[in-house]
Protein backbone atom coordinates (compact mmCIF):
# COMPACT_ATOMS: atom_id res chain seq x y z
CA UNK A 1 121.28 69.33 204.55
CA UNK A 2 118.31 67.34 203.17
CA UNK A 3 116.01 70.04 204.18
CA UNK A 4 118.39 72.20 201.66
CA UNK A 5 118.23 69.96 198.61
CA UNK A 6 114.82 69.22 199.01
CA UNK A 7 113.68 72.95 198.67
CA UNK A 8 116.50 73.74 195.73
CA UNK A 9 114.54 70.82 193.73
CA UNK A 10 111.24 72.11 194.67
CA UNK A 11 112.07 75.38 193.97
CA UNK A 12 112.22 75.09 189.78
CA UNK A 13 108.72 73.59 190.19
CA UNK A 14 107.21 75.95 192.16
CA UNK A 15 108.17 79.04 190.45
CA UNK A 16 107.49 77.40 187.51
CA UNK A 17 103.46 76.48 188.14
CA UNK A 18 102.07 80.29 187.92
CA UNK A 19 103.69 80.19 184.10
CA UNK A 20 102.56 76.85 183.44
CA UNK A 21 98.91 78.09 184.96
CA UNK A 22 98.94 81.08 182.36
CA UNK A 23 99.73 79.12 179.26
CA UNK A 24 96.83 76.39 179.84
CA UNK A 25 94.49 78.99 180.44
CA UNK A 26 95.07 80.05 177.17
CA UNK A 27 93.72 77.15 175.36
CA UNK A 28 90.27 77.38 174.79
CA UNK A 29 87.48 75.79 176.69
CA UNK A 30 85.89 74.55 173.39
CA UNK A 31 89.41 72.72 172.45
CA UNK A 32 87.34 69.41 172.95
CA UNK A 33 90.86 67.16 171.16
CA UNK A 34 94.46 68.06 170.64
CA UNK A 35 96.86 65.70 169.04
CA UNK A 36 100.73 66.62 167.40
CA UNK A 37 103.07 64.22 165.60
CA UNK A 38 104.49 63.54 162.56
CA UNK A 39 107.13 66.35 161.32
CA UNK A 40 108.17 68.76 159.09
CA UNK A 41 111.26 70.18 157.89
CA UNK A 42 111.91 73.13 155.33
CA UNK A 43 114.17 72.93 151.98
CA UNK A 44 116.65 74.94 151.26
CA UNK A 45 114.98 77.96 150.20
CA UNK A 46 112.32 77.96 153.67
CA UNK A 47 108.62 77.71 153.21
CA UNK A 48 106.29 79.55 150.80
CA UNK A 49 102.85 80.24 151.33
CA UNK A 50 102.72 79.97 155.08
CA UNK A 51 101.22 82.53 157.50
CA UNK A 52 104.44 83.37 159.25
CA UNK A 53 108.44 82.74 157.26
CA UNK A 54 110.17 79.95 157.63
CA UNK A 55 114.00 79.47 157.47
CA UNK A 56 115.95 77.06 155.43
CA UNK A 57 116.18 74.07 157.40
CA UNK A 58 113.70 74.71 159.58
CA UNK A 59 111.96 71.93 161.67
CA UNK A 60 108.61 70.99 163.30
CA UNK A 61 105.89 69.19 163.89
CA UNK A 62 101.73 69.66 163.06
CA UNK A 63 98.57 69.91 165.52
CA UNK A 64 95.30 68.56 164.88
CA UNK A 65 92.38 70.52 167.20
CA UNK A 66 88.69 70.08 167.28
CA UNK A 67 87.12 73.12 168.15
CA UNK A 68 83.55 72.79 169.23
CA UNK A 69 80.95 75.25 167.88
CA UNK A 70 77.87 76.45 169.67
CA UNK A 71 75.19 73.39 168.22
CA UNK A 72 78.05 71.21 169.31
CA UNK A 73 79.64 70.26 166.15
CA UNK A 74 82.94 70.97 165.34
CA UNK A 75 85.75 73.03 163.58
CA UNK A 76 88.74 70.73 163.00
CA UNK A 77 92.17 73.51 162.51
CA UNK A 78 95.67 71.75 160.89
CA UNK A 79 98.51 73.56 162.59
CA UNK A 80 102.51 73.83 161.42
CA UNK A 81 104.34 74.44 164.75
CA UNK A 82 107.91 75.57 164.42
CA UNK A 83 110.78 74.12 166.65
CA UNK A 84 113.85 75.96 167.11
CA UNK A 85 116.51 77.20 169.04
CA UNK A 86 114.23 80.03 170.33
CA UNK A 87 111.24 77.68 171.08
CA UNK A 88 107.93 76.81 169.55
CA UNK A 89 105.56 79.07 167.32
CA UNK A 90 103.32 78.74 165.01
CA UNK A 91 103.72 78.98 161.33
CA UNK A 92 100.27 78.31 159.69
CA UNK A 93 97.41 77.22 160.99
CA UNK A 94 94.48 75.95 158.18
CA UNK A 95 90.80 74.91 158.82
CA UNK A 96 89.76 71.45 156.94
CA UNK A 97 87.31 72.73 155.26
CA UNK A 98 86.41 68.89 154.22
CA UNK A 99 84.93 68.60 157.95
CA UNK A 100 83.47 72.11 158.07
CA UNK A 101 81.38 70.76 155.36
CA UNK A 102 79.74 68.13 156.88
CA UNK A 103 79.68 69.27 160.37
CA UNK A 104 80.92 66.76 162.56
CA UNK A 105 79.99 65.73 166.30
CA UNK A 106 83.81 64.23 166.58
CA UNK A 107 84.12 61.47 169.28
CA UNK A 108 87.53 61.21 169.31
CA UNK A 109 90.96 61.87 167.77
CA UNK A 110 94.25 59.40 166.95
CA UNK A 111 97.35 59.59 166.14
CA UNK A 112 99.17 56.56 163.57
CA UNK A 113 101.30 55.88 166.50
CA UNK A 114 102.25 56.80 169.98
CA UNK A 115 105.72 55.71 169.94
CA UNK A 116 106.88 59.08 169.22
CA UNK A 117 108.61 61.24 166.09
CA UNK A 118 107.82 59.15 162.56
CA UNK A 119 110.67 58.14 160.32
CA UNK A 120 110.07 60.09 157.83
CA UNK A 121 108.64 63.39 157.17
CA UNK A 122 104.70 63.61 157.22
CA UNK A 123 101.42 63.88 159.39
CA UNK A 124 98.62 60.91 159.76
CA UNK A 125 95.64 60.82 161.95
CA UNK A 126 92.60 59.78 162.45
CA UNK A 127 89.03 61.64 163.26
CA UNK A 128 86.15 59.73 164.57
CA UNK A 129 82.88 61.44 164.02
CA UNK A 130 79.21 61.27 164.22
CA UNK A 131 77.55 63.20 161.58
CA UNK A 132 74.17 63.01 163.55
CA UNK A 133 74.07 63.43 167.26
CA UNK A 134 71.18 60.55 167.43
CA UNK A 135 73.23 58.08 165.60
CA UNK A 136 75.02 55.43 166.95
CA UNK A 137 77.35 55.11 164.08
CA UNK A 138 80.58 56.55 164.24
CA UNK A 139 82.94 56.94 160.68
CA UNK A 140 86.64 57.16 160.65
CA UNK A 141 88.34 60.05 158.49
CA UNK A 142 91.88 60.35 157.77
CA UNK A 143 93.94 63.47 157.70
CA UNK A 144 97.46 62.33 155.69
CA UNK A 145 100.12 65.08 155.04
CA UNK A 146 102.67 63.55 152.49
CA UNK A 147 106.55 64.62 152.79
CA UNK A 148 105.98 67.15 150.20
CA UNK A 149 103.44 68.59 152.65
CA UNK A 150 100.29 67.86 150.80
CA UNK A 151 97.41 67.47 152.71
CA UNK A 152 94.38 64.69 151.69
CA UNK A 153 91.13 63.97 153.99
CA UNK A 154 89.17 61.73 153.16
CA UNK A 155 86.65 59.01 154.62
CA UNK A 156 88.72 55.65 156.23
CA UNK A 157 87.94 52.52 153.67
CA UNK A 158 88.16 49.55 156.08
């Protein structure tokens, strides 16, 4: 009888892996950091001016990814992830054009908090970047989204 339950838990997980297997090979080698928080929700009348249509009421959450580039700096992409009833998909996803400018070596990637959905709508995280590979100084950027979904980067001011 414990053979039994043993394999009808295991089973789920097993059958499971090869799907799991396929949707992390999809993420792409140079995905060198990957944070989500914050959240998002839709008024009334949906979202305008996003890539794919969004439903009044709609929720979800963003994704920050660093994308490394062939001379090793990086691409840093702003993503609106929808999350329904039929599962996640992505609504917009934006380059920060305020890091393409300067092309950073990023070190490392934060999120305000790691104690899980915010309070209130809104995005805030933190880049750490070299913007010389021989340097030993690293700056701190913020990316903020507001609750009316604006989004400001700008250099941290300790």
């Amino acid at each position: 009888m414990k053979a039994l339950t043993v394999s009808a838990l295991l089973a789920p997980i097993l059958f499971s892996a090869p799907v799991i297997a396929d949707e992390i090979s999809a993420l792409p080698v140079t995905a060198t950091f990957v944070i989500s928080g914050g959240y998002w929700e839709s008024g009334a009348e949906g979202a305008a001016d996003v890539e794919a249509p969004v439903e009044a009421g709609e929720r979800g959450y963003y994704k920050l990814v660093a994308i490394r580039q062939q001379d090793r700096t990086a691409r840093l992409h702003l993503q609106m992830i929808a999350s329904g009833e039929g599962g996640l998909r992505l609504v917009e996803s934006v380059e920060l054009e305020e890091f393409t400018a300067i092309k950073p070596y990023v070190t490392g990637i934060r999120p305000e908090s790691m104690t899980g959905v915010a309070a209130t709508p809104g995005f805030f995280a933190t880049v750490y970047l070299k913007t010389s590979p021989e340097t030993d100084r690293v700056e701190e950027w913020t990316v903020l989204i507001d609750e009316l979904g604006d989004i400001k980067v700008e250099r941290a001011s300790n």
